[in-house]
PDB file of N, CA and C in Angstrom:
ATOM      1  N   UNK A   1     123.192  86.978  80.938  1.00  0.00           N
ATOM      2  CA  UNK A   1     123.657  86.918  82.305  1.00  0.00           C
ATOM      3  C   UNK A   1     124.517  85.665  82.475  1.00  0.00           C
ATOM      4  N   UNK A   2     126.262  85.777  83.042  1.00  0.00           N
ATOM      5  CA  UNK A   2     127.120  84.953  83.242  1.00  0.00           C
ATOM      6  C   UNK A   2     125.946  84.068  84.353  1.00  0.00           C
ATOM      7  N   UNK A   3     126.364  82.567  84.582  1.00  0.00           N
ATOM      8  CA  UNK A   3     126.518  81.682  85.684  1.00  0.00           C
ATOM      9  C   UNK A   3     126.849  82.739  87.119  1.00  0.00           C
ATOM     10  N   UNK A   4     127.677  83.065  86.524  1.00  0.00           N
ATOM     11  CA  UNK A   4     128.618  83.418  88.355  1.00  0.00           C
ATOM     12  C   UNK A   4     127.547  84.859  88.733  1.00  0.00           C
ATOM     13  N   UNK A   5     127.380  85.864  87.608  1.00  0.00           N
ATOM     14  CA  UNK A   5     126.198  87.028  88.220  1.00  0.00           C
ATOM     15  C   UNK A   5     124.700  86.148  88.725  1.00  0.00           C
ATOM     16  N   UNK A   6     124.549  85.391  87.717  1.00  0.00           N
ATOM     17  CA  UNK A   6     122.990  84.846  88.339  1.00  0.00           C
ATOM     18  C   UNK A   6     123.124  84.086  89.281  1.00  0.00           C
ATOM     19  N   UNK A   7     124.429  83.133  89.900  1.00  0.00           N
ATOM     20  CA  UNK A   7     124.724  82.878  91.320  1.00  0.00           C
ATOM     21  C   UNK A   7     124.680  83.913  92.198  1.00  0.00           C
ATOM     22  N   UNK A   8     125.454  85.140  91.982  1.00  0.00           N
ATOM     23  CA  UNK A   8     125.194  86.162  93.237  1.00  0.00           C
ATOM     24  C   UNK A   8     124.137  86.461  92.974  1.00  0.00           C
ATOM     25  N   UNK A   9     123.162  86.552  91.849  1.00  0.00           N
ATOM     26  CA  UNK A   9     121.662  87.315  92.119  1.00  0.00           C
ATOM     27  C   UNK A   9     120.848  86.436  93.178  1.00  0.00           C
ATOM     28  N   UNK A  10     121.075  84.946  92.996  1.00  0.00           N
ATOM     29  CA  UNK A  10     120.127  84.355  93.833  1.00  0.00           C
ATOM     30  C   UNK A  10     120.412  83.733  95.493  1.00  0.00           C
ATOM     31  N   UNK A  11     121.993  84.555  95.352  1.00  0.00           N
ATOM     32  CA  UNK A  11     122.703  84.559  97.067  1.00  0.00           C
ATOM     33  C   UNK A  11     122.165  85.445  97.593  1.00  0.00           C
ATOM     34  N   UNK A  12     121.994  86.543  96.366  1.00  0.00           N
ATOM     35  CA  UNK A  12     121.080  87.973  97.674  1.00  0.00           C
ATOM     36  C   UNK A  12     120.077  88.047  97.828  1.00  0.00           C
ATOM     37  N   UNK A  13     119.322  87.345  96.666  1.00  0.00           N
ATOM     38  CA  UNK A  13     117.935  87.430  97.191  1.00  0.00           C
ATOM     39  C   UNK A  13     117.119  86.545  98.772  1.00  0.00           C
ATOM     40  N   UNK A  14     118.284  85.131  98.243  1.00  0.00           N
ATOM     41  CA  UNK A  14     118.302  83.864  99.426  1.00  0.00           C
ATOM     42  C   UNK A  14     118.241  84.682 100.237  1.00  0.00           C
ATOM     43  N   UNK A  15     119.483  85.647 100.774  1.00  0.00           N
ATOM     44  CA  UNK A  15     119.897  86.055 101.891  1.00  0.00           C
ATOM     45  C   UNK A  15     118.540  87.322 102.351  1.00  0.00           C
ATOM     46  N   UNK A  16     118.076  88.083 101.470  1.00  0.00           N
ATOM     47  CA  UNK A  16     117.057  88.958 101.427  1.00  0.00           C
ATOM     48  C   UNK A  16     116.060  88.497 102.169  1.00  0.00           C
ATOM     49  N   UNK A  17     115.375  87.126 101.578  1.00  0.00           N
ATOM     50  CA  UNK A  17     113.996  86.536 101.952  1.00  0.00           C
ATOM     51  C   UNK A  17     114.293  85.871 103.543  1.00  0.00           C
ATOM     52  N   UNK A  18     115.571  85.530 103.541  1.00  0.00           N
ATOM     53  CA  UNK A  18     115.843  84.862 105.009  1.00  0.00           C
ATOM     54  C   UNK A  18     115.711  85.886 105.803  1.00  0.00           C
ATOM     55  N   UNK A  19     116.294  86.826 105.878  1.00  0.00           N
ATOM     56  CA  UNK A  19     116.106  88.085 107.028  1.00  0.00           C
ATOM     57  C   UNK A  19     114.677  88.566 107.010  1.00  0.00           C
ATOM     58  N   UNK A  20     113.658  88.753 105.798  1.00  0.00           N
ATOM     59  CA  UNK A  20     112.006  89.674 105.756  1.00  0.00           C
ATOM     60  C   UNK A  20     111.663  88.214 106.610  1.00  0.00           C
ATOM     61  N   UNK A  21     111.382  86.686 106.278  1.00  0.00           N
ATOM     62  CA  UNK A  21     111.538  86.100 107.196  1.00  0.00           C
ATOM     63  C   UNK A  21     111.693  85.909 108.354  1.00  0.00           C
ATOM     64  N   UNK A  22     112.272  86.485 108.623  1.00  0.00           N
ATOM     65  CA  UNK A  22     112.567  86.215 110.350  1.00  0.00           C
ATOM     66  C   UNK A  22     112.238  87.622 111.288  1.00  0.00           C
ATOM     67  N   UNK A  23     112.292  88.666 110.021  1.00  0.00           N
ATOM     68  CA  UNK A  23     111.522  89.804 111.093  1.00  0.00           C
ATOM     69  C   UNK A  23     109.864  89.428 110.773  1.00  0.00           C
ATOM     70  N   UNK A  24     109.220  88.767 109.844  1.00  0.00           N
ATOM     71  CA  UNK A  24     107.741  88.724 109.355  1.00  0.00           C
ATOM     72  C   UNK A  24     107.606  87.952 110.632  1.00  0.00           C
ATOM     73  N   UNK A  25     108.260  86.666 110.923  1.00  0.00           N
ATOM     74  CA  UNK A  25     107.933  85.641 112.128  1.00  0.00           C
ATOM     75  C   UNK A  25     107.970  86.335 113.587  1.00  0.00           C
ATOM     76  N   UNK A  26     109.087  87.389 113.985  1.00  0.00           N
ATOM     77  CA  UNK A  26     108.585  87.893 114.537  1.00  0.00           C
ATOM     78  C   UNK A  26     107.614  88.580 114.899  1.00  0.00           C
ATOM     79  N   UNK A  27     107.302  89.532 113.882  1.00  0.00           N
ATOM     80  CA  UNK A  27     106.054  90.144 113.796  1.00  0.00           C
ATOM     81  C   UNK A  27     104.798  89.233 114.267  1.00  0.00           C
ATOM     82  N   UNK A  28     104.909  88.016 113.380  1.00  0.00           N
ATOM     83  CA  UNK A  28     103.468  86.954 113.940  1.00  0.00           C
ATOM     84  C   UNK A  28     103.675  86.765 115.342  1.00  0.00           C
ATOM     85  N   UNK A  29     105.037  86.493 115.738  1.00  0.00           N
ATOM     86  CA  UNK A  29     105.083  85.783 116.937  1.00  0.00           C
ATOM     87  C   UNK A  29     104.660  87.173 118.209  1.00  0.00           C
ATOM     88  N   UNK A  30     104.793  88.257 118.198  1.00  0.00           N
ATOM     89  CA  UNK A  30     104.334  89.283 119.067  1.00  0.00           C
ATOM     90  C   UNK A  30     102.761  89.838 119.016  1.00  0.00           C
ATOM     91  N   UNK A  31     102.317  89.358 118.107  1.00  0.00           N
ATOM     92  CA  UNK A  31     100.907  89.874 117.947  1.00  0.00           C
ATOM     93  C   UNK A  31      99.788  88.773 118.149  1.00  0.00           C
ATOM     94  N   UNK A  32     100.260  87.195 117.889  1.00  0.00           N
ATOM     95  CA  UNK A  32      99.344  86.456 117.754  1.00  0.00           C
ATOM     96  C   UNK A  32      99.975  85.260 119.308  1.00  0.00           C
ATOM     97  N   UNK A  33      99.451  84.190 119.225  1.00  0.00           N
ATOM     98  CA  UNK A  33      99.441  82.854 119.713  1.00  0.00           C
ATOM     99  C   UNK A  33      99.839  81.950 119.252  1.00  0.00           C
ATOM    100  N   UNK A  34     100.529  82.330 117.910  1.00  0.00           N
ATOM    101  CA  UNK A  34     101.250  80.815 117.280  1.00  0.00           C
ATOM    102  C   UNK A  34     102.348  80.239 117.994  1.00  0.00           C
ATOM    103  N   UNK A  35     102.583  79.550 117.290  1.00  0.00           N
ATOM    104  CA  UNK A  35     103.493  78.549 117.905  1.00  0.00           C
ATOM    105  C   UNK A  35     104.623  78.648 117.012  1.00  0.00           C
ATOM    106  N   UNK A  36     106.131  78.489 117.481  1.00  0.00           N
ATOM    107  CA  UNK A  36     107.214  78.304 116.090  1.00  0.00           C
ATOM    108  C   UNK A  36     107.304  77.271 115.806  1.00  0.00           C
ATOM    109  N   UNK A  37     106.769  75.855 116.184  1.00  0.00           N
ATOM    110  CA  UNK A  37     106.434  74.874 115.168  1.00  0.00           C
ATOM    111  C   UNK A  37     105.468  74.853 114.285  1.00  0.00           C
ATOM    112  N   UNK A  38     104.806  75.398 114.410  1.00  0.00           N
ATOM    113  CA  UNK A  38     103.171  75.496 114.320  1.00  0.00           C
ATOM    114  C   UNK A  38     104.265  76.073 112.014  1.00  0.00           C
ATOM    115  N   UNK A  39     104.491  77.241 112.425  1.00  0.00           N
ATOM    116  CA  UNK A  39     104.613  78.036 111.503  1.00  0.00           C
ATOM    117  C   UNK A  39     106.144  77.202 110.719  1.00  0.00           C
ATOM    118  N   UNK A  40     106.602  76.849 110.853  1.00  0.00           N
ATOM    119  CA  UNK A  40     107.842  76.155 110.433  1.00  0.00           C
ATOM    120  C   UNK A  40     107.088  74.749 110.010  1.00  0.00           C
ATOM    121  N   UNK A  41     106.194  74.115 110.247  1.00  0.00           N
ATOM    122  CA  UNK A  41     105.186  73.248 109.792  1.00  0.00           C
ATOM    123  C   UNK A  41     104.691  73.831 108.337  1.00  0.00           C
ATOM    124  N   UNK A  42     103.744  74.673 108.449  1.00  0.00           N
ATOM    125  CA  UNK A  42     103.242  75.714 107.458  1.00  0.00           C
ATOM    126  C   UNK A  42     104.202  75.915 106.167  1.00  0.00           C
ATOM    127  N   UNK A  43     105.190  76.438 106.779  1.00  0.00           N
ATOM    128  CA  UNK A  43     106.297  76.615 105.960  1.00  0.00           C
ATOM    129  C   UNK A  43     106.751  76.286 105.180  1.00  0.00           C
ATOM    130  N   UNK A  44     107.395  74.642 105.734  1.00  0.00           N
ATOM    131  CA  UNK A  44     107.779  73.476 105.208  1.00  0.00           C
ATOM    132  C   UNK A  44     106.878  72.754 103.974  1.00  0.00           C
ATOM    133  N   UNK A  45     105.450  72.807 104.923  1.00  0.00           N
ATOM    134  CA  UNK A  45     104.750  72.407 103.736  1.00  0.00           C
ATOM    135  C   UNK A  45     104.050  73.104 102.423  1.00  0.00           C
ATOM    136  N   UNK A  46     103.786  74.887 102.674  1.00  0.00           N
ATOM    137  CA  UNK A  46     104.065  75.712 101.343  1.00  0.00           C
ATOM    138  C   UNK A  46     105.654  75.288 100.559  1.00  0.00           C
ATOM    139  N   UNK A  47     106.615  75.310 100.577  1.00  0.00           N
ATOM    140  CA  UNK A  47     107.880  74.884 100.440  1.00  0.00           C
ATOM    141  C   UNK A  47     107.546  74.271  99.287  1.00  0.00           C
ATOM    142  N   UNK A  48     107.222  73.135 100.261  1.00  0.00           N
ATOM    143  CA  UNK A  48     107.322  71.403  99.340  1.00  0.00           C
ATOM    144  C   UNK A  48     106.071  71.349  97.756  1.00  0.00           C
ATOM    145  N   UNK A  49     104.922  72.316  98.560  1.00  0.00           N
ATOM    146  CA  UNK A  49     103.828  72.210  97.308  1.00  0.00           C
ATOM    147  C   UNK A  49     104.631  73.297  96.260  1.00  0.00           C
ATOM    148  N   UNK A  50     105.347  74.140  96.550  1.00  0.00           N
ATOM    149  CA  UNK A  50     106.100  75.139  95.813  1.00  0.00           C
ATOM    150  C   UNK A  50     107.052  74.520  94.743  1.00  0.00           C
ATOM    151  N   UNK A  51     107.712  73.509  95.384  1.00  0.00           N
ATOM    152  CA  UNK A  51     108.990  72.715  94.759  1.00  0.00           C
ATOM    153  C   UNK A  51     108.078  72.024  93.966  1.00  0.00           C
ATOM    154  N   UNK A  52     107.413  70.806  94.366  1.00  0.00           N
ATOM    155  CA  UNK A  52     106.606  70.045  93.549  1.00  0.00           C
ATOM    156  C   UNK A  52     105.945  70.979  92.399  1.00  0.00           C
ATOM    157  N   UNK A  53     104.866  71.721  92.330  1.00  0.00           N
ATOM    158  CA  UNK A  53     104.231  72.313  91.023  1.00  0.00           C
ATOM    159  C   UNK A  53     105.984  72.819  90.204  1.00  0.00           C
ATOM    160  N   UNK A  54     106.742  73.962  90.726  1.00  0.00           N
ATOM    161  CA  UNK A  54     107.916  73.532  89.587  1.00  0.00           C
ATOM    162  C   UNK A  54     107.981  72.521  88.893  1.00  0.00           C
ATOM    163  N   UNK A  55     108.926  71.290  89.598  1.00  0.00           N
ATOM    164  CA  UNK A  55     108.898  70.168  89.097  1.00  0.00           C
ATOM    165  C   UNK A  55     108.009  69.722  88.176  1.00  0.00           C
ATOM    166  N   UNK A  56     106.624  69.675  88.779  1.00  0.00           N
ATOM    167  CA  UNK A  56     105.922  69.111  87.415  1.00  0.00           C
ATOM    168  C   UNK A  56     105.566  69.882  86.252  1.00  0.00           C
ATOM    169  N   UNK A  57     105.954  71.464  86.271  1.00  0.00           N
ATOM    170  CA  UNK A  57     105.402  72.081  84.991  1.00  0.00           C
ATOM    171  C   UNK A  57     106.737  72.181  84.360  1.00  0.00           C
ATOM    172  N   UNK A  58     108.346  72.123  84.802  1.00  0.00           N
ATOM    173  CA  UNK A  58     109.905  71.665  84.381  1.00  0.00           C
ATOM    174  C   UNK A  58     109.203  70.405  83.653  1.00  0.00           C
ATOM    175  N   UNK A  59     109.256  69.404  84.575  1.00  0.00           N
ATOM    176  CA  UNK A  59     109.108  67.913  83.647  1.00  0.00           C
ATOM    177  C   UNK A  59     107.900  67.274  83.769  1.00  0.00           C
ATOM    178  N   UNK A  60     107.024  67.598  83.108  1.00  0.00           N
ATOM    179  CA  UNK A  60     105.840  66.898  82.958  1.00  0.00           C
ATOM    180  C   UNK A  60     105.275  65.266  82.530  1.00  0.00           C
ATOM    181  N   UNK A  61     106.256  64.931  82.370  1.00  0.00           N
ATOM    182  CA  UNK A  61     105.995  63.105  81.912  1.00  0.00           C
ATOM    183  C   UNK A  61     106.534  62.634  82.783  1.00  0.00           C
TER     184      UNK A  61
END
Protein backbone atom coordinates (compact mmCIF):
# COMPACT_ATOMS: atom_id res chain seq x y z
CA UNK A 1 0.00 0.00 0.00
CA UNK A 2 1.36 3.53 -1.55
CA UNK A 3 1.66 6.53 1.27
CA UNK A 4 -0.97 8.49 -0.67
CA UNK A 5 -3.78 5.17 -0.63
CA UNK A 6 -3.08 4.66 3.16
CA UNK A 7 -3.54 8.59 3.53
CA UNK A 8 -7.00 8.35 1.91
CA UNK A 9 -7.70 5.09 3.90
CA UNK A 10 -7.27 6.94 7.13
CA UNK A 11 -9.19 10.34 5.75
CA UNK A 12 -12.24 8.04 5.43
CA UNK A 13 -12.18 6.30 8.15
CA UNK A 14 -11.33 9.84 10.29
CA UNK A 15 -14.22 11.15 8.47
CA UNK A 16 -16.42 7.77 9.14
CA UNK A 17 -15.81 7.73 13.03
CA UNK A 18 -16.50 11.61 13.18
CA UNK A 19 -20.04 11.36 11.79
CA UNK A 20 -21.04 7.46 13.97
CA UNK A 21 -19.78 10.03 16.59
CA UNK A 22 -21.90 12.58 16.49
CA UNK A 23 -25.04 10.60 15.65
CA UNK A 24 -23.86 7.98 18.85
CA UNK A 25 -23.75 11.52 21.01
CA UNK A 26 -26.84 12.25 19.91
CA UNK A 27 -28.34 9.20 20.60
CA UNK A 28 -26.85 9.58 24.41
CA UNK A 29 -27.88 13.03 24.47
CA UNK A 30 -31.89 12.15 23.78
CA UNK A 31 -32.19 9.24 25.98
CA UNK A 32 -30.10 10.08 28.99
CA UNK A 33 -29.08 13.32 31.29
CA UNK A 34 -25.60 13.80 30.28
CA UNK A 35 -24.08 16.63 29.80
CA UNK A 36 -21.84 17.60 26.44
CA UNK A 37 -19.06 18.39 28.64
CA UNK A 38 -19.54 15.73 30.75
CA UNK A 39 -18.92 13.34 27.53
CA UNK A 40 -16.23 15.40 25.62
CA UNK A 41 -14.38 15.08 29.14
CA UNK A 42 -14.76 11.19 28.84
CA UNK A 43 -13.66 11.40 25.51
CA UNK A 44 -10.72 13.38 25.76
CA UNK A 45 -9.58 11.34 28.41
CA UNK A 46 -10.21 7.66 26.63
CA UNK A 47 -8.22 9.59 23.73
CA UNK A 48 -5.23 10.42 25.73
CA UNK A 49 -5.03 6.77 27.63
CA UNK A 50 -5.45 5.48 23.87
CA UNK A 51 -2.48 7.65 22.52
CA UNK A 52 -0.32 6.98 25.55
CA UNK A 53 -0.52 2.84 25.66
CA UNK A 54 0.46 3.27 21.66
CA UNK A 55 3.26 5.26 22.50
CA UNK A 56 4.55 3.11 25.05
CA UNK A 57 4.20 -0.32 23.30
CA UNK A 58 5.84 1.95 19.70
CA UNK A 59 8.70 3.03 22.13
CA UNK A 60 9.20 1.34 25.14
CA UNK A 61 12.51 2.75 26.74
Amino acid sequence: MTKSNKGILLAICGASLWGASGAGAQLIFSHTSMTASWLVAVRLIFAGLIMTAIGLVRNPG
